[in-house]
C-alpha atoms as a PDB file:
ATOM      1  CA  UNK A   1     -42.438 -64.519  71.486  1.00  0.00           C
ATOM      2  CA  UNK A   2     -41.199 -64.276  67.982  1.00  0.00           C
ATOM      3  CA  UNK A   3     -37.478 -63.518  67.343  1.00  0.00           C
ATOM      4  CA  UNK A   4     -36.706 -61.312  64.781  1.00  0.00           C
ATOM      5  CA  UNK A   5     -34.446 -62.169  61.826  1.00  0.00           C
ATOM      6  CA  UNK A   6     -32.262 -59.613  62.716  1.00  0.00           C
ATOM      7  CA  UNK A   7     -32.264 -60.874  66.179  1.00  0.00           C
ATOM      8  CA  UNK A   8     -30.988 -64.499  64.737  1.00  0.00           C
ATOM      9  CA  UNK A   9     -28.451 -63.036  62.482  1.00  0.00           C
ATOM     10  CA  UNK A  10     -26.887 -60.677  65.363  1.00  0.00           C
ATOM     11  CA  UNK A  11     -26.787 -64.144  67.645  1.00  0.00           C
ATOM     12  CA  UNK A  12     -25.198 -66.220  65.163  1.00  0.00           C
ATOM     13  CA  UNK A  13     -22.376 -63.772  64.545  1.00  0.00           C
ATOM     14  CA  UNK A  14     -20.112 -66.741  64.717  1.00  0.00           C
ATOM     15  CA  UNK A  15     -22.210 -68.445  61.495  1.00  0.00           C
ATOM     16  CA  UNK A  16     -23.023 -65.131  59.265  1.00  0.00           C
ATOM     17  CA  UNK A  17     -20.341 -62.790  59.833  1.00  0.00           C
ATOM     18  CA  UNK A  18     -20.456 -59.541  62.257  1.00  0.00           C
ATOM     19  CA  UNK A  19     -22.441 -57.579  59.689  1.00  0.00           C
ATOM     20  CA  UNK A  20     -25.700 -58.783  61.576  1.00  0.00           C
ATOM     21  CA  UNK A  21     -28.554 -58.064  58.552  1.00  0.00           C
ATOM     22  CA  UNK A  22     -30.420 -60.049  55.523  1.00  0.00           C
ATOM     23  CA  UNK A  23     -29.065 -58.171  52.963  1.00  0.00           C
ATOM     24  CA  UNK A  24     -25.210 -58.548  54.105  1.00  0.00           C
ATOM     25  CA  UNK A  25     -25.716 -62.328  53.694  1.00  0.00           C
ATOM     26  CA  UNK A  26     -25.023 -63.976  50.274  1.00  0.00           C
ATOM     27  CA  UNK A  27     -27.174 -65.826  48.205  1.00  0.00           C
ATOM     28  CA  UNK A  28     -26.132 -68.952  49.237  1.00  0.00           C
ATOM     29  CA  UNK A  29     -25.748 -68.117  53.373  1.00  0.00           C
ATOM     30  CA  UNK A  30     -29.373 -67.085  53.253  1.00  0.00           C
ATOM     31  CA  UNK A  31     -30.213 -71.015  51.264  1.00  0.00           C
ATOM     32  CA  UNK A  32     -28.504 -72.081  54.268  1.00  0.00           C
ATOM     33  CA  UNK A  33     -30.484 -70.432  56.600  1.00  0.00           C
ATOM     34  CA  UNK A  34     -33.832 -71.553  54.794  1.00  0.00           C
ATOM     35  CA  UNK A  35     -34.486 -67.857  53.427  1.00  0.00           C
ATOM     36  CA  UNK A  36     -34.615 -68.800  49.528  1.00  0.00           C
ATOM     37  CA  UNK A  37     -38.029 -70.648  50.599  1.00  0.00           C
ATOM     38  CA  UNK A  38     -38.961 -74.028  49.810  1.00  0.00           C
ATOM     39  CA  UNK A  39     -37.309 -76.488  47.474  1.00  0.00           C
ATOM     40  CA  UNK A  40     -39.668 -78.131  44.901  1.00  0.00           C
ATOM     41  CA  UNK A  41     -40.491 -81.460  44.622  1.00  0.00           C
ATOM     42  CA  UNK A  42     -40.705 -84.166  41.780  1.00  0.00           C
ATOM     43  CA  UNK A  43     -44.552 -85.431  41.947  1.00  0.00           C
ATOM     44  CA  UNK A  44     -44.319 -89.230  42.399  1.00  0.00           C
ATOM     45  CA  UNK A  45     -46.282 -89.804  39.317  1.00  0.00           C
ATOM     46  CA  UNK A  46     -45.745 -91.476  36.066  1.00  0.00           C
ATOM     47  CA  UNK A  47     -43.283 -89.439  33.837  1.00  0.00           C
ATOM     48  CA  UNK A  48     -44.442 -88.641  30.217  1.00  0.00           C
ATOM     49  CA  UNK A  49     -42.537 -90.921  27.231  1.00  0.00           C
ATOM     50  CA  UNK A  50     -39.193 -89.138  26.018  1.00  0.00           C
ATOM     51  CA  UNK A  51     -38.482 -89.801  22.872  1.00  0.00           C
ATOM     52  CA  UNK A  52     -34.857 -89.069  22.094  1.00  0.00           C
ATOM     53  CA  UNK A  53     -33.985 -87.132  18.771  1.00  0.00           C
ATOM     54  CA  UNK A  54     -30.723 -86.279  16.867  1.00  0.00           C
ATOM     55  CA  UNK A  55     -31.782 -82.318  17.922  1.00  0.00           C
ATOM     56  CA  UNK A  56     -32.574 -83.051  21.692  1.00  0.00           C
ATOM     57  CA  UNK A  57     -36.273 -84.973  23.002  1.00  0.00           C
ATOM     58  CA  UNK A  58     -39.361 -85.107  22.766  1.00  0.00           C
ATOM     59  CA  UNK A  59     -41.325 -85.122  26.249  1.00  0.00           C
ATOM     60  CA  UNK A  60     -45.068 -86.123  25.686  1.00  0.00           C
ATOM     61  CA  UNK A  61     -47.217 -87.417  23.109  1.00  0.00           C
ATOM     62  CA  UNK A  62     -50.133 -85.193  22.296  1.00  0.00           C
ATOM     63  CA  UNK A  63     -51.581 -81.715  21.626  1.00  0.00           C
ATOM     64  CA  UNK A  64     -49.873 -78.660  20.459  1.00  0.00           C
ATOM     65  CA  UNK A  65     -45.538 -78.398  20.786  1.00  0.00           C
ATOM     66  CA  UNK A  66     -43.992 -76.459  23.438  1.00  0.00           C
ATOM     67  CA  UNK A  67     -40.258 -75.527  22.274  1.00  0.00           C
ATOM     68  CA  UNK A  68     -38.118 -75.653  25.153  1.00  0.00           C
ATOM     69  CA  UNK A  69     -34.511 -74.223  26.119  1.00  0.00           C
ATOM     70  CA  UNK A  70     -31.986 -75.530  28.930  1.00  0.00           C
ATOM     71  CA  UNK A  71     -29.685 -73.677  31.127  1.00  0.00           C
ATOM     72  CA  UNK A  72     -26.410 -72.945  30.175  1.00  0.00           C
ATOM     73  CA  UNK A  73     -23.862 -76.013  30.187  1.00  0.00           C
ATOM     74  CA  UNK A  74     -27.335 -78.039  30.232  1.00  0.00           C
ATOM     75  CA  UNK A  75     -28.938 -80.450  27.800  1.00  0.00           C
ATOM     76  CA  UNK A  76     -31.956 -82.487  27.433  1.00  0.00           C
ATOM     77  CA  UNK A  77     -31.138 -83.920  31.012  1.00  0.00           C
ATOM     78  CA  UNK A  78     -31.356 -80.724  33.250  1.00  0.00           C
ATOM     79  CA  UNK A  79     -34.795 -80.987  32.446  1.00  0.00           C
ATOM     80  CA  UNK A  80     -35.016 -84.768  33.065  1.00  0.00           C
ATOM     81  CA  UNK A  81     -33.367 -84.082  36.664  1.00  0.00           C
ATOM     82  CA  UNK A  82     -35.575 -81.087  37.353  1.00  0.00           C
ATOM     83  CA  UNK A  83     -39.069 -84.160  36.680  1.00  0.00           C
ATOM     84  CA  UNK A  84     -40.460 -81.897  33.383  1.00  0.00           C
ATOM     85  CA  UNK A  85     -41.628 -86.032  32.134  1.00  0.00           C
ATOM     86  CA  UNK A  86     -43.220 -86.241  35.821  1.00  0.00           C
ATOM     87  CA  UNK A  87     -44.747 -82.606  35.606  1.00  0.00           C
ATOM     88  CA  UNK A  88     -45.994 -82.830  32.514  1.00  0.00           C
ATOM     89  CA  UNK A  89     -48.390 -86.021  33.410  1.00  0.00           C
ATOM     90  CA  UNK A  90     -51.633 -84.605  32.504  1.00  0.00           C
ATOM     91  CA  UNK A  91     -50.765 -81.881  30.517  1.00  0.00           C
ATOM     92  CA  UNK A  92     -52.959 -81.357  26.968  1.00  0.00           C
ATOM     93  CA  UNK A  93     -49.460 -80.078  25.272  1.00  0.00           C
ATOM     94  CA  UNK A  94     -46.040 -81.956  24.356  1.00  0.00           C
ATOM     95  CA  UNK A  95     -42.471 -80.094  24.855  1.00  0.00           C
ATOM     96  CA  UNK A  96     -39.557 -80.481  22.180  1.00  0.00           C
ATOM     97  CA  UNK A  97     -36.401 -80.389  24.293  1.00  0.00           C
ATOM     98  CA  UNK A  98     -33.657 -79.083  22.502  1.00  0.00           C
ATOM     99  CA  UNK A  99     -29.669 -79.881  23.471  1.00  0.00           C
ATOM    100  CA  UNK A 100     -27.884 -76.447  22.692  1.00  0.00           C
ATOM    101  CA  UNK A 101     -23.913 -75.382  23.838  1.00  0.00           C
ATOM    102  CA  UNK A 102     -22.935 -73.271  26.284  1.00  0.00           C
ATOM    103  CA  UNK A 103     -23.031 -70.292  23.350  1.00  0.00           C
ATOM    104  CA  UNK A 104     -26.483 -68.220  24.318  1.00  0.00           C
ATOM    105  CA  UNK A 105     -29.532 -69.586  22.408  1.00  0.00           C
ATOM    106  CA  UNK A 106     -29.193 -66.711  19.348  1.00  0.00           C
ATOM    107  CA  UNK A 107     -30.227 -66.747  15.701  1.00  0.00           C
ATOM    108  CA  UNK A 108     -31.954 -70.060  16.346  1.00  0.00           C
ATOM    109  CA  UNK A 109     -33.861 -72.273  14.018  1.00  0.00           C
ATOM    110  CA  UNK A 110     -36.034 -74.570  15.886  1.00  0.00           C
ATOM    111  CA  UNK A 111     -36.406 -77.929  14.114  1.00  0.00           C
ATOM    112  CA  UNK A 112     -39.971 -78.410  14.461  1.00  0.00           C
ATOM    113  CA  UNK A 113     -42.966 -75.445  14.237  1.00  0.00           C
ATOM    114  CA  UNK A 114     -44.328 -74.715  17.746  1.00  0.00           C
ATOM    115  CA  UNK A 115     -47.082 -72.566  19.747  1.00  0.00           C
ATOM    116  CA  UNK A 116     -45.321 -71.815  22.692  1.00  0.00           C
ATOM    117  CA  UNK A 117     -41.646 -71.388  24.693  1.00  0.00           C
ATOM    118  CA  UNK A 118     -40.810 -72.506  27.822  1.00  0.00           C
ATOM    119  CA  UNK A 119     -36.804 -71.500  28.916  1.00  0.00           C
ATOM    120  CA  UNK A 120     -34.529 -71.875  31.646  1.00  0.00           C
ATOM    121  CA  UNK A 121     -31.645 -69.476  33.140  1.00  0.00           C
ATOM    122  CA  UNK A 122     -29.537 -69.215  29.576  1.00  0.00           C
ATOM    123  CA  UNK A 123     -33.066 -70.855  28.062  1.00  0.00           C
ATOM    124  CA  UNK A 124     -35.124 -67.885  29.419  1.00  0.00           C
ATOM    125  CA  UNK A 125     -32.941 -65.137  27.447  1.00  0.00           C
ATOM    126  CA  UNK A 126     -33.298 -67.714  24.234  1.00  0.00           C
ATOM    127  CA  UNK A 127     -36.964 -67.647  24.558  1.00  0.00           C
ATOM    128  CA  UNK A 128     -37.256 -64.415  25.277  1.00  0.00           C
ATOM    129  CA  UNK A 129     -35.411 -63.254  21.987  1.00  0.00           C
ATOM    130  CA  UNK A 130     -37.744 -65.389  20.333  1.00  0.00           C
ATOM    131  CA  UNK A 131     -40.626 -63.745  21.532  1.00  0.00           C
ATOM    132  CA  UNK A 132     -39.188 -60.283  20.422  1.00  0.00           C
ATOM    133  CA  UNK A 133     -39.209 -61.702  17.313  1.00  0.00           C
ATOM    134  CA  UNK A 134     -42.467 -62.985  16.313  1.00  0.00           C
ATOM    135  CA  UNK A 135     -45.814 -63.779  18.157  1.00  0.00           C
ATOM    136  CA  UNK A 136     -46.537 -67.014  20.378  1.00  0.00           C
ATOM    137  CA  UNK A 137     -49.588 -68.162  22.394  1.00  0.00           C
ATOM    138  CA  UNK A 138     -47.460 -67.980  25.443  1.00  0.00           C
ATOM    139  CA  UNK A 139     -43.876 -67.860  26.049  1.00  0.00           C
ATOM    140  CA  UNK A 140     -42.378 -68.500  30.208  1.00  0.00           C
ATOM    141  CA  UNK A 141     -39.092 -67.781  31.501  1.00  0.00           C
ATOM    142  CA  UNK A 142     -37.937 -69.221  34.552  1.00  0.00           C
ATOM    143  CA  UNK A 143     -34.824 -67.215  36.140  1.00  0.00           C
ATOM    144  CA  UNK A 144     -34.017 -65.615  32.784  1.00  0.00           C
ATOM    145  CA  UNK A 145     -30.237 -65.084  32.595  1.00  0.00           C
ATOM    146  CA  UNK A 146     -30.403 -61.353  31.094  1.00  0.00           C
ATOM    147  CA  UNK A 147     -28.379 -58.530  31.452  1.00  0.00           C
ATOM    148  CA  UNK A 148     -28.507 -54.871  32.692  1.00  0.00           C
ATOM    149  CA  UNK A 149     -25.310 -54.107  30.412  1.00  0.00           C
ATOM    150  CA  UNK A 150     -22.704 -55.011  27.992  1.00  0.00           C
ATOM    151  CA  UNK A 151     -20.111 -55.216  31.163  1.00  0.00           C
ATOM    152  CA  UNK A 152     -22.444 -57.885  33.283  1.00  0.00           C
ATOM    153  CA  UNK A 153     -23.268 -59.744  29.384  1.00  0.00           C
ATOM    154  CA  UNK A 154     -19.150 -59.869  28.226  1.00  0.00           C
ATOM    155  CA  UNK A 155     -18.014 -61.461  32.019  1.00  0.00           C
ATOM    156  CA  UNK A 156     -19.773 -64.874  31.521  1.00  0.00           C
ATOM    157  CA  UNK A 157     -18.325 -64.921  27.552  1.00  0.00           C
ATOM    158  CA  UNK A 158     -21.670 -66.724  25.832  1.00  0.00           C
ATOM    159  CA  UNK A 159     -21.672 -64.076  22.815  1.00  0.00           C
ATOM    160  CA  UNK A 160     -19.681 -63.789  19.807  1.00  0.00           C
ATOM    161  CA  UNK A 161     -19.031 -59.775  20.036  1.00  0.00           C
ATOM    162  CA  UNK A 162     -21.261 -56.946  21.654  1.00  0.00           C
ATOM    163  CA  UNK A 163     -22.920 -56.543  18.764  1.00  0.00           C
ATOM    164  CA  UNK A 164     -24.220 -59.888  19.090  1.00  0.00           C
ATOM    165  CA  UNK A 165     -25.680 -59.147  22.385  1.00  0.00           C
ATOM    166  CA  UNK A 166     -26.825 -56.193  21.859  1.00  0.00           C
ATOM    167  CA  UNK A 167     -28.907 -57.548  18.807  1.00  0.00           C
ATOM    168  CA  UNK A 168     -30.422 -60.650  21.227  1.00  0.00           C
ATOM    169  CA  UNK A 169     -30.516 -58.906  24.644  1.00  0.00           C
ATOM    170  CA  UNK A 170     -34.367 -59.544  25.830  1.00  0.00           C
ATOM    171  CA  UNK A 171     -34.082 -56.259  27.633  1.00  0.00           C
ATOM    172  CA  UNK A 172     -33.348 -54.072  24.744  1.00  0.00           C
ATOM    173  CA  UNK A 173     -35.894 -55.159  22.667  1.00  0.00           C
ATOM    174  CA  UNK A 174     -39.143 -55.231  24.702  1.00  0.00           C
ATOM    175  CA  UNK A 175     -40.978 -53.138  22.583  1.00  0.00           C
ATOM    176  CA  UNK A 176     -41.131 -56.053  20.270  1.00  0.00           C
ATOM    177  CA  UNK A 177     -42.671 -58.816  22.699  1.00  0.00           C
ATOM    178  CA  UNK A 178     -46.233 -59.019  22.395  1.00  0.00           C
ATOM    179  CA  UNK A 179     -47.317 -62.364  23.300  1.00  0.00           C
ATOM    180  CA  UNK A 180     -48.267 -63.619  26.926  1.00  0.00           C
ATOM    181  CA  UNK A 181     -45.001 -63.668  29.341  1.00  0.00           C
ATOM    182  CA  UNK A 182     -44.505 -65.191  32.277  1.00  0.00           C
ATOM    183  CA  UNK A 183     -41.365 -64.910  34.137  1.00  0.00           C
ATOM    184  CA  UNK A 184     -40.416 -66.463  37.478  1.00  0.00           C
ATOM    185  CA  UNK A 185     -36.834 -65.068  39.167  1.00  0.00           C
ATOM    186  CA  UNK A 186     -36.291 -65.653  43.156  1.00  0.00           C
ATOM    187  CA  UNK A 187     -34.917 -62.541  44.851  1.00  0.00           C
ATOM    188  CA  UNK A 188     -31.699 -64.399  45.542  1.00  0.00           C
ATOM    189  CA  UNK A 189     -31.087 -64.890  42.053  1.00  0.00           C
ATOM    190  CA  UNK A 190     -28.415 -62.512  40.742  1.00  0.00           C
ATOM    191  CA  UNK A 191     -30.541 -61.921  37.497  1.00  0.00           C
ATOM    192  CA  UNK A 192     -33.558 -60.699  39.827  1.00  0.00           C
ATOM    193  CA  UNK A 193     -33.246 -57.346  39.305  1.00  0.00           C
ATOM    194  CA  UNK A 194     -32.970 -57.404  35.336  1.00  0.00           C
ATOM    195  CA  UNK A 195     -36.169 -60.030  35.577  1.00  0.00           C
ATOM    196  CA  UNK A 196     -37.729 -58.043  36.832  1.00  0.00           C
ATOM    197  CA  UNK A 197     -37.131 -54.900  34.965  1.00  0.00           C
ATOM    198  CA  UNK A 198     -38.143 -56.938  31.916  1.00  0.00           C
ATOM    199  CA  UNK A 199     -41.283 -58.096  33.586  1.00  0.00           C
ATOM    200  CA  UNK A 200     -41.970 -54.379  34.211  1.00  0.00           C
ATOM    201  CA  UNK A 201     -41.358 -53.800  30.558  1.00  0.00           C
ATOM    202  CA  UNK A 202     -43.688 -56.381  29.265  1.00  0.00           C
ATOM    203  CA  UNK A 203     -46.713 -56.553  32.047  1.00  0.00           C
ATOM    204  CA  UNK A 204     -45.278 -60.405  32.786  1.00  0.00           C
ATOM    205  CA  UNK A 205     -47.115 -62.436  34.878  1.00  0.00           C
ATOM    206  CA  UNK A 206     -45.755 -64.782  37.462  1.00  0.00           C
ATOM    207  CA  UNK A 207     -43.498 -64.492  40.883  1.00  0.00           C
ATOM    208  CA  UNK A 208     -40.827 -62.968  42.518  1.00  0.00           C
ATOM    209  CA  UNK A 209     -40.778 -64.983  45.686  1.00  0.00           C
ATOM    210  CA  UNK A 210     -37.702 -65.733  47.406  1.00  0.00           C
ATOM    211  CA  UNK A 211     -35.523 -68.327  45.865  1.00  0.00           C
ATOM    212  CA  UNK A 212     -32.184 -68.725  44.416  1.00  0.00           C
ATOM    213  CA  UNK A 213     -30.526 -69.515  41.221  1.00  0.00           C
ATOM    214  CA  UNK A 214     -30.895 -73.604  41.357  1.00  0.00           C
ATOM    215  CA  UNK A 215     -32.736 -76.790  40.950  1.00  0.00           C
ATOM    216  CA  UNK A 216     -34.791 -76.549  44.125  1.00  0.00           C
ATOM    217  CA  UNK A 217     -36.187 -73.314  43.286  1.00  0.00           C
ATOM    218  CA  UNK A 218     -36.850 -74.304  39.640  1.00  0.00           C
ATOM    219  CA  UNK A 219     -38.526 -77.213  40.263  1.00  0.00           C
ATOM    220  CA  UNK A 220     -41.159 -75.100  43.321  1.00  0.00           C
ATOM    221  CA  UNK A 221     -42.565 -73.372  40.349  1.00  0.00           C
ATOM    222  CA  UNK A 222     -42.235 -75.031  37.220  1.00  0.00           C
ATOM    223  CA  UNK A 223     -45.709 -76.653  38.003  1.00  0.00           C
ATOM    224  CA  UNK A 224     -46.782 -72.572  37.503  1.00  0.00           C
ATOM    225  CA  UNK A 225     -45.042 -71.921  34.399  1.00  0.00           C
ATOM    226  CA  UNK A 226     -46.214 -75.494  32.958  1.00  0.00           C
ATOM    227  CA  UNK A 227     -49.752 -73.947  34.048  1.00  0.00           C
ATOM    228  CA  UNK A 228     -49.482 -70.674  32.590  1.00  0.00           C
ATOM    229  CA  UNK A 229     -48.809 -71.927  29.530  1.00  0.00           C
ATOM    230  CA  UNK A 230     -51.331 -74.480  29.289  1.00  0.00           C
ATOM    231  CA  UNK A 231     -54.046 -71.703  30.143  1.00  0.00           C
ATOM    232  CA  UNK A 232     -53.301 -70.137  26.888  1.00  0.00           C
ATOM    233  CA  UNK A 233     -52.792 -73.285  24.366  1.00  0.00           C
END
């Protein structure tokens, strides 16, 4: 006989609190539980040559570039721990990885010309704005950081003034993203709701599975958004 979830939580009143229900639980007492699904895995293959560079790395060799953004207080690295050289084995397009602050990815001049964006958390609002701003063959966003209102953008300080966010915010400016989107949020991530609002916007592909806002969730479907954009390169 299957026991209900609600069943499990009411039973373990000691380990989730009295409140006895999914939703009363908090992003990370429902990881605990196993509820933010799967964690990815590095493949145990080969990892692409990274080529260091004074304005981050380049990951791969050949075929067209891929310009992508880290998470906030990230750098060439997060991508490095999250296997992008292992993921990318096989792949008919090379990434330049940029290292960026913990400032939001605004007003941006990427150092070399590429045909698509790939960004992460604070990297998924940068390429985002990008793609609000001119045309790319494909552009994924992997639990975009975005934000509902000036009140949710000001508490995490990454912009200058309002104005500043106002004149970047992905959300406010759908009208002027035209190329292919993919975005990919977990419904424990605390930016799932504006993801997908944005996704609504745009006519995104990709997921909204359960997940939260972390490494094991990023790396269970970066293998999609590496795929999604190499469909349309």
């Amino acid at each position: 006989m299957a026991i209900s979830r609600r069943a499990v939580l009411l039973g373990g009143a000691g380990l989730v609190g009295a409140a006895g229900t999914y939703g009363a639980l908090t992003p990370p007492g429902r990881r605990f539980l196993g509820w933010t699904g799967p964690d990815g895995v590095v493949p145990d293959v080969p990892p692409v040559p990274v080529q260091p560079m004074p304005w981050g790395a380049w990951m791969g060799s050949d075929g067209p570039t891929v310009l992508v953004l880290h998470g906030r207080g990230g750098s060439v690295s997060q991508w490095q721990d999250l296997g992008l050289p292992q993921f990318l084995n096989g792949a008919k397009f090379r990434c330049a990885v940029l290292n960026g602050s913990d400032d939001y990815w605004v007003n941006l001049a990427p150092p070399v010309p590429f045909d698509a964006a790939l960004g992460l958390s604070m990297g998924g609002f940068g390429v985002l704005d990008i793609a609000s701003q001119r045309s790319l063959k494909a552009v994924a966003a992997i639990s975009p950081a975005l934000f509902l209102t000036w009140e949710d953008a000001e508490r995490i300080a990454g912009f200058a003034a309002r104005e500043v966010w106002e004149a970047h915010e992905p959300l406010r400016h759908t009208a002027g993203i035209k190329s292919p989107v993919g975005i990919w949020c977990g419904r424990e991530d605390p930016f799932h709701d504006a993801a997908r609002e944005l996704a609504g916007a745009v006519g995104a592909q990709g997921s909204f599975d359960h997940g939260a806002h972390d490494a094991g969730y990023w790396r269970r479907v970066l293998p999609d958004a590496l795929r999604f954009i190499g469909d349309r390169l």
